[in-house]
Protein backbone atom coordinates (compact mmCIF):
# COMPACT_ATOMS: atom_id res chain seq x y z
CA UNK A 1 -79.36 57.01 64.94
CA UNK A 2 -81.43 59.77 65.75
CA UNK A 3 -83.94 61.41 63.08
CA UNK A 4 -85.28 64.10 65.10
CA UNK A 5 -84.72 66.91 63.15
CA UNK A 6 -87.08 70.37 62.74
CA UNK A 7 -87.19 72.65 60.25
CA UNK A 8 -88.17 75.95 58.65
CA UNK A 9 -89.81 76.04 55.36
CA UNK A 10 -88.05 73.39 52.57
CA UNK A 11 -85.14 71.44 54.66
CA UNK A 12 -81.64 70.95 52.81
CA UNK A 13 -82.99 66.76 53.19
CA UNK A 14 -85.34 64.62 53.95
CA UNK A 15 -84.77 61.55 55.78
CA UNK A 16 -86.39 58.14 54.85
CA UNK A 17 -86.65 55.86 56.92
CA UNK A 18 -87.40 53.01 55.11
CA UNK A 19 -90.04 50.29 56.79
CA UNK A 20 -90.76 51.96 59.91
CA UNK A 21 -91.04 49.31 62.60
CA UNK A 22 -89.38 46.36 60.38
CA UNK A 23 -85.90 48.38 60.61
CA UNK A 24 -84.22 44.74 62.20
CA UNK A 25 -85.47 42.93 58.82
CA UNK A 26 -83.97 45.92 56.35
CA UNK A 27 -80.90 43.41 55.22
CA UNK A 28 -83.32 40.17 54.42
CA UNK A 29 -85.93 42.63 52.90
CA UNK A 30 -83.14 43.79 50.28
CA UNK A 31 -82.24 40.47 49.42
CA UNK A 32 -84.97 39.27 47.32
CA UNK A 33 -85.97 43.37 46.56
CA UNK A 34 -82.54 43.14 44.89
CA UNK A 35 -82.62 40.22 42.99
CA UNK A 36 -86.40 41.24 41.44
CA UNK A 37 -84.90 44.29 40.65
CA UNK A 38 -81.96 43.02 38.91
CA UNK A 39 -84.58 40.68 36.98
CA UNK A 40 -86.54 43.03 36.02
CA UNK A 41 -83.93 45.53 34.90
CA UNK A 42 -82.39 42.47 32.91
CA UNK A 43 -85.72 41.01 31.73
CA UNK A 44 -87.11 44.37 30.06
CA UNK A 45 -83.20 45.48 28.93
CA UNK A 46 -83.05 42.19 27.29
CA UNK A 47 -87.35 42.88 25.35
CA UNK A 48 -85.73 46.10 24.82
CA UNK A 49 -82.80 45.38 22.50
CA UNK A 50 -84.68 42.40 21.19
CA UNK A 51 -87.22 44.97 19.51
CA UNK A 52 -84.65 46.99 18.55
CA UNK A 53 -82.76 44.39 16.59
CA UNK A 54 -85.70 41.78 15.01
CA UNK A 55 -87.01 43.06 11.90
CA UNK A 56 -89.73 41.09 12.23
CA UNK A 57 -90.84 43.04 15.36
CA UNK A 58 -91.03 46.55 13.76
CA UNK A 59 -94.75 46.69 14.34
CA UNK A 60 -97.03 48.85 16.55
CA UNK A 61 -97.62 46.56 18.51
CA UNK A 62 -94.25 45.62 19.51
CA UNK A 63 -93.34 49.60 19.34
CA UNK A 64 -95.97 49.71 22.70
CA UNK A 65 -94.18 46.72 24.16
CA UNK A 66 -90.88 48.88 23.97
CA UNK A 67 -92.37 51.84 25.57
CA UNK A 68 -93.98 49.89 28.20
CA UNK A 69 -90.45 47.86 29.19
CA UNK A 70 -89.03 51.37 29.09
CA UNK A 71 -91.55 52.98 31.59
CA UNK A 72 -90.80 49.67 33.38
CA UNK A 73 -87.00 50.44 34.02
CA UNK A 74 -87.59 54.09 34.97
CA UNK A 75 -90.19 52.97 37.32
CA UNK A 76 -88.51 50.73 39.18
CA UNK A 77 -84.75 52.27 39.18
CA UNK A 78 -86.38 56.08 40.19
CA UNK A 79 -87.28 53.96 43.87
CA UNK A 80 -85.20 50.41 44.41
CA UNK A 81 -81.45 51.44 44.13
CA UNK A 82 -82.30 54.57 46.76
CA UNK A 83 -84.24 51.88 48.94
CA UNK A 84 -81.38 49.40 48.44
CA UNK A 85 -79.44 52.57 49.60
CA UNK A 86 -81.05 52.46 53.29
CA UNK A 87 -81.39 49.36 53.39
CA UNK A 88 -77.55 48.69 53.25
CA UNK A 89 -75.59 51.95 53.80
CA UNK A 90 -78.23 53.52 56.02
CA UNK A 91 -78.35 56.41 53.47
CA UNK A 92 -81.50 58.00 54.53
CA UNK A 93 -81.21 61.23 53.72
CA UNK A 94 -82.43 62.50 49.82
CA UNK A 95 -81.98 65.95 48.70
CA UNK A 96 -85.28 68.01 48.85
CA UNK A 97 -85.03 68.37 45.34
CA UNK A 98 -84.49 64.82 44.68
CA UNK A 99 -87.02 63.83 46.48
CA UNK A 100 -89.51 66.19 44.77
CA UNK A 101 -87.95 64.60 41.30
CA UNK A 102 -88.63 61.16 42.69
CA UNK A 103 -92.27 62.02 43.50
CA UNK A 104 -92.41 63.56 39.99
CA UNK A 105 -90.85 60.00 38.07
CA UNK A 106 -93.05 57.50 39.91
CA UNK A 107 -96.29 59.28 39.51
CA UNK A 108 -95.44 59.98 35.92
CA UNK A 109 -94.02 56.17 34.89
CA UNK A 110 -97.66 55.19 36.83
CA UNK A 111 -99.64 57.15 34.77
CA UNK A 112 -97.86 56.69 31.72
CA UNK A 113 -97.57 52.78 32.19
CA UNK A 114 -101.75 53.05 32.32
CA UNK A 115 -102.39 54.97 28.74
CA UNK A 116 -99.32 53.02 27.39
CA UNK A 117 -102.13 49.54 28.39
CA UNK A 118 -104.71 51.60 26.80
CA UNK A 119 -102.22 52.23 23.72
CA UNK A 120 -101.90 48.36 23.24
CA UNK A 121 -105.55 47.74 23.47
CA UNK A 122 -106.15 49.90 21.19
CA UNK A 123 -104.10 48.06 19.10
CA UNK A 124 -105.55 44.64 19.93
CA UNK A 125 -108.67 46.20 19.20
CA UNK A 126 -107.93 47.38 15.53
CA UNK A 127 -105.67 44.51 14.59
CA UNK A 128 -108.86 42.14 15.56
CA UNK A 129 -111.88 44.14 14.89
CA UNK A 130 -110.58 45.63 11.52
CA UNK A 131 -107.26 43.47 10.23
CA UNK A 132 -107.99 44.68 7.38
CA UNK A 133 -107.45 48.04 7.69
CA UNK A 134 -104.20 48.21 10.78
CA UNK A 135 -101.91 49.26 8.24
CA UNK A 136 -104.02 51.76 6.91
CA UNK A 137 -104.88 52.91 10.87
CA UNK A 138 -102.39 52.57 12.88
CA UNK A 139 -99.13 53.85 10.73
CA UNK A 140 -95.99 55.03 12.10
CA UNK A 141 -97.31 58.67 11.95
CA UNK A 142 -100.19 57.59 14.10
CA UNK A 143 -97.90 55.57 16.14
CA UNK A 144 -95.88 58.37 17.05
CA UNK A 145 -98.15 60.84 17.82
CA UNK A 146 -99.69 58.20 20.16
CA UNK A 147 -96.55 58.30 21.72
CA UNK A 148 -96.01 61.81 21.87
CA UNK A 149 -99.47 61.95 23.23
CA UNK A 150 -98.92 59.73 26.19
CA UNK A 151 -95.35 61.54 27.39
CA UNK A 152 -97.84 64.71 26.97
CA UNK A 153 -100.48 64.01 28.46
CA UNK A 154 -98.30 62.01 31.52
CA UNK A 155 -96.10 64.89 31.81
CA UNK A 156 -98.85 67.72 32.17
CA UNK A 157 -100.74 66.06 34.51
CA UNK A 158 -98.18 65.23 37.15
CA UNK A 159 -95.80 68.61 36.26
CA UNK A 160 -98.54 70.49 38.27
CA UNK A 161 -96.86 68.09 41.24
CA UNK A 162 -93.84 69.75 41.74
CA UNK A 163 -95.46 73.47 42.52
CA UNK A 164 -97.69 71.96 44.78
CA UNK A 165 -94.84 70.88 46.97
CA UNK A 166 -92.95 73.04 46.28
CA UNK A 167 -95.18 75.75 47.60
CA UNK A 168 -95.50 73.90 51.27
CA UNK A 169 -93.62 75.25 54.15
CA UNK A 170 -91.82 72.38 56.21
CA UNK A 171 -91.37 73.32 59.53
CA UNK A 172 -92.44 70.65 61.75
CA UNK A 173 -90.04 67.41 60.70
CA UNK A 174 -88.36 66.52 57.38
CA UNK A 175 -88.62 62.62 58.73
CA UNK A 176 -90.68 60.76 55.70
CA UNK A 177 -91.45 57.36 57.17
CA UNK A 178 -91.32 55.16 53.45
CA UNK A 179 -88.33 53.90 51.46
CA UNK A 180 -89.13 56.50 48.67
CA UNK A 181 -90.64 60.19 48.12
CA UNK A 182 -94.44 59.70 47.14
CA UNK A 183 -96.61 63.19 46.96
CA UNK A 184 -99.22 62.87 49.74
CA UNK A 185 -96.37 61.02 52.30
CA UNK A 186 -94.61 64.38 51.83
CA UNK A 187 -97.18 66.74 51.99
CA UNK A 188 -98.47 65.69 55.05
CA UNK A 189 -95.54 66.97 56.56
CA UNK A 190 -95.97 70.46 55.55
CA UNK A 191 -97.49 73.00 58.42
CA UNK A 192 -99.33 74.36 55.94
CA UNK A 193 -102.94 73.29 54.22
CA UNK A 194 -102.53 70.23 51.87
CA UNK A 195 -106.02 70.73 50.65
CA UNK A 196 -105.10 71.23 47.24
CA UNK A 197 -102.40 68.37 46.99
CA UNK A 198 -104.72 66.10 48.41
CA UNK A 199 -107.41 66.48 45.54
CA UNK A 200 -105.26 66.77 42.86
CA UNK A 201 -102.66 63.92 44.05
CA UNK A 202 -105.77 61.60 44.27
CA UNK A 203 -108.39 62.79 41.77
CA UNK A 204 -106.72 63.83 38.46
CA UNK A 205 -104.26 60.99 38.16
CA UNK A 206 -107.01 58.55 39.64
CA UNK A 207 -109.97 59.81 37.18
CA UNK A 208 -107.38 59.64 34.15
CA UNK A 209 -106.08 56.04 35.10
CA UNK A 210 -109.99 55.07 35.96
CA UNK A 211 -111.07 56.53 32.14
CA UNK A 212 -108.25 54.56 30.82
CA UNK A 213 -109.51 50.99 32.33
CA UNK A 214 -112.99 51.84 30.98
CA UNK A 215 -111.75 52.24 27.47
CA UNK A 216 -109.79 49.56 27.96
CA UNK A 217 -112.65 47.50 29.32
CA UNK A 218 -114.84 48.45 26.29
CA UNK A 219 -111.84 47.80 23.44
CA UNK A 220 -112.01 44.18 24.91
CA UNK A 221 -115.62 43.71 24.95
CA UNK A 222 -115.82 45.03 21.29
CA UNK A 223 -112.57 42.17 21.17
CA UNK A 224 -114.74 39.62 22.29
CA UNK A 225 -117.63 39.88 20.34
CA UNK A 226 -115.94 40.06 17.24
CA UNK A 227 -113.86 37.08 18.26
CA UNK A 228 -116.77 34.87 19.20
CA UNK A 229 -118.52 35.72 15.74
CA UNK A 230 -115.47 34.35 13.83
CA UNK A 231 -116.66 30.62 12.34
CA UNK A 232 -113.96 28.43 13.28
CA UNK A 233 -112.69 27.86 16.22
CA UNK A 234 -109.10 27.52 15.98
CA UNK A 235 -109.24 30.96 14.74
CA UNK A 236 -111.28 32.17 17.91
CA UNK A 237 -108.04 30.26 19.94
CA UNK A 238 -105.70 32.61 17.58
CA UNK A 239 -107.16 35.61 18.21
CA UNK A 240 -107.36 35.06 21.91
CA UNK A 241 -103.72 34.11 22.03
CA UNK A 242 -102.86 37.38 20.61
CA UNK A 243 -104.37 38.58 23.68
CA UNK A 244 -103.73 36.89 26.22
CA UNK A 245 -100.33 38.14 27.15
CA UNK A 246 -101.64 42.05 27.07
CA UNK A 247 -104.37 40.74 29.24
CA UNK A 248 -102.12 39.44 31.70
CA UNK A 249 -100.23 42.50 32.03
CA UNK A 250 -103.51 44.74 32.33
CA UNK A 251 -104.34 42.39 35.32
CA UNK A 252 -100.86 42.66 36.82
CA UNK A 253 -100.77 46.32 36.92
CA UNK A 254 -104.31 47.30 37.45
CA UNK A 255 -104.88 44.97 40.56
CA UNK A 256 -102.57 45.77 42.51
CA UNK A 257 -102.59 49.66 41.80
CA UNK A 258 -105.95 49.57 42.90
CA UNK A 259 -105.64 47.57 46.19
CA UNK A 260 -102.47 49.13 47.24
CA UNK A 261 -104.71 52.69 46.64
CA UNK A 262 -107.77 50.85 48.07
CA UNK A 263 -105.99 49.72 51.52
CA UNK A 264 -103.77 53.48 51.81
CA UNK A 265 -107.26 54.96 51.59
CA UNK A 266 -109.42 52.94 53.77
CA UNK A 267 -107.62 50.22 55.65
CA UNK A 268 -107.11 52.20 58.92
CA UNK A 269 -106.29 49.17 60.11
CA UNK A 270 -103.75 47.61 58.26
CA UNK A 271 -100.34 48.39 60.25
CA UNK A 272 -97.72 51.12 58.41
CA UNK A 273 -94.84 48.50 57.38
CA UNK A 274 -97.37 46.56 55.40
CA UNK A 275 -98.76 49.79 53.19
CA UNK A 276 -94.88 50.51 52.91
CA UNK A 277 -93.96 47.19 51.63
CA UNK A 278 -96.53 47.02 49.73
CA UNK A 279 -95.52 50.12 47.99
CA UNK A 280 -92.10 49.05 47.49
CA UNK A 281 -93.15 45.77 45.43
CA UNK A 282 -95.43 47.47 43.57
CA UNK A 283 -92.90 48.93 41.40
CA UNK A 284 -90.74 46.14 41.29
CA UNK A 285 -92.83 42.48 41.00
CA UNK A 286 -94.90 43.48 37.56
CA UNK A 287 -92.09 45.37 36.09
CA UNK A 288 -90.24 41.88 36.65
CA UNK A 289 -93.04 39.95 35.32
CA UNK A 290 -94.37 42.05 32.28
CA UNK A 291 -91.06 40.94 29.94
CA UNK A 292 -91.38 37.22 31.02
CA UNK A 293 -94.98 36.99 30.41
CA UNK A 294 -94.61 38.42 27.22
CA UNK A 295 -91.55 35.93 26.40
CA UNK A 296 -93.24 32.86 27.80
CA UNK A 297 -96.51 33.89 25.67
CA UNK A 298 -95.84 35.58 22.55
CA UNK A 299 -94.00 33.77 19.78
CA UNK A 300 -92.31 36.45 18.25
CA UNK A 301 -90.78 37.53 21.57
CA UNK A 302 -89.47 34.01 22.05
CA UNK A 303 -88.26 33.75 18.40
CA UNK A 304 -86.26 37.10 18.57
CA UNK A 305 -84.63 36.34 21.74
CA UNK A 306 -83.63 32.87 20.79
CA UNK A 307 -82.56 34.59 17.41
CA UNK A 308 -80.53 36.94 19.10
CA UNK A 309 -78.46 34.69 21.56
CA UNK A 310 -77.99 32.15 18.60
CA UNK A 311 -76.04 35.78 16.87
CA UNK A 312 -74.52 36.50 20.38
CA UNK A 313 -73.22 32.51 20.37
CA UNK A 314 -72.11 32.41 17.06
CA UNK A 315 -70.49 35.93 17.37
CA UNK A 316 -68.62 34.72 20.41
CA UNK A 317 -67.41 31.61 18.62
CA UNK A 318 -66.02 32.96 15.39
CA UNK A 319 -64.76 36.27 17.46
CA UNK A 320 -60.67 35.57 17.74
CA UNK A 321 -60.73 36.10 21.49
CA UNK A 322 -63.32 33.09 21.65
């Protein structure tokens, strides 16, 4: 299959071409890309409804939970099925405006996902720090317009995205060699100065996401030194515990945002396919992990799910097709 293919100012497609260089290992690649997928779609569909239906999980906290399993779908479904796509039916070629509406979803879910982190610490923070006033603090009108504040504040800064490419002439290929649109991998296809995208694709999303971990890093320092002050210390172990799954997640995303930004930026030497793949589990393996670390470590998560198949059992057993 040839992908040589020029053109004048925004093409009708682009062509992806998946892992450059690994194109022989495409069908064992999408094996276990498709079965983390499917997990993860499963494992946060299954948080999801769980939230919905438990009572008992109509708090703030569990309210960031839901937004951060839904950001977790989005994320990973805006990228896998299209890279299942080539990876099976050789469907390379994405619209031009698709492709600029992928670039606009995964930036978005990735910086959304980060003040989403910073949401929940926040209310780690309060529910530790000041338990006696998170009712009084975080209510559902200060929920919400936390929420409406991080679609906001996502939205506006990647929106600017989508003029940026949109403005760039494309007349040298419309070959993008990655399994999925991503701003700078497009833009440096233009024949046109990518100044502009360059700063603002790296520095504004990078300088929120970076203000977001230092907040984050100083709502868990205030965390720990109110924990360690407490008296006893089973109820130093309790408040930890309350923490620990959040923690895990922080580490999950945070880690290997950084390195994956880390080695595009300065490993020179690190070969193409790697970056790529890289990349694609990125916004597959924590999305997977997030809903079973939060099942295997919070008790109300494994409560309400054990709740709800008992319902789904019992449903199924009185139900006159059973």
């Amino acid at each position: 299959m040839s992908h040589t293919n020029l053109t004048v100012f925004h093409p009708a497609v682009f062509v992806l071409l998946g892992i450059p260089g690994w194109e022989a290992y495409h069908i064992w690649l999408s094996i276990p890309l498709c079965l983390i997928y499917l997990t993860a779609a499963l494992g946060n569909s299954i948080l999801i409804v769980v939230i919905i239906m438990e009572r008992n999980l109509h708090e703030p906290m569990y309210f960031f939970l839901f937004m951060l399993a839904v950001t977790d779908i989005l994320l990973s479904t805006t990228t896998v099925p299209k890279a299942l796509a080539i990876f099976w039916l050789h469907a390379h070629n994405i619209a031009f405006d698709a492709c600029v509406t992928q670039v606009f979803f995964v930036h978005m879910m990735f910086v959304g996902e980060s003040a989403i982190l910073l949401a929940m610490a926040f209310d780690r923070f309060v529910a530790i720090c000041a338990p006696l006033r998170y009712t009084t603090v975080l209510t559902w009108l200060v929920v919400r317009r936390i929420a409406l504040a991080i679609v906001t504040r996502s939205f506006c800064i990647i929106f600017p995205v989508i003029f940026l490419l949109k403005r760039l002439p494309f007349c040298r290929t419309n070959i993008v060699p990655h399994s999925y649109c991503e701003h700078i991998g497009v833009a440096r296809l233009a024949c046109a100065d990518i100044t502009v995208n360059i700063w603002y694709g790296f520095s504004v999303p990078i300088v929120m996401v970076i203000l977001d971990v230092i907040l984050i890093t100083v709502s868990y320092s205030l965390i720990l030194r109110a924990v360690f002050r407490l008296p006893s210390q089973d109820a130093r172990h309790k408040a930890l515990s309350t923490c620990g799954s959040h923690l895990c997640v922080i580490l999950m995303f945070y880690i290997p945002s950084f390195f994956t930004l880390l080695t595009h930026r300065f490993g020179r030497n690190i070969p193409q396919h790697v970056h790529i793949l890289l990349a694609n589990l990125y916004v597959v393996v924590p999305p997977m992990l997030n809903p079973i670390v939060y099942g295997v470590k919070t008790k109300q998560i494994r409560e309400g799910i054990a709740h709800w198949f008992f319902d789904i059992k019992t449903w199924c057993c009185t139900s006159p097709l059973g």
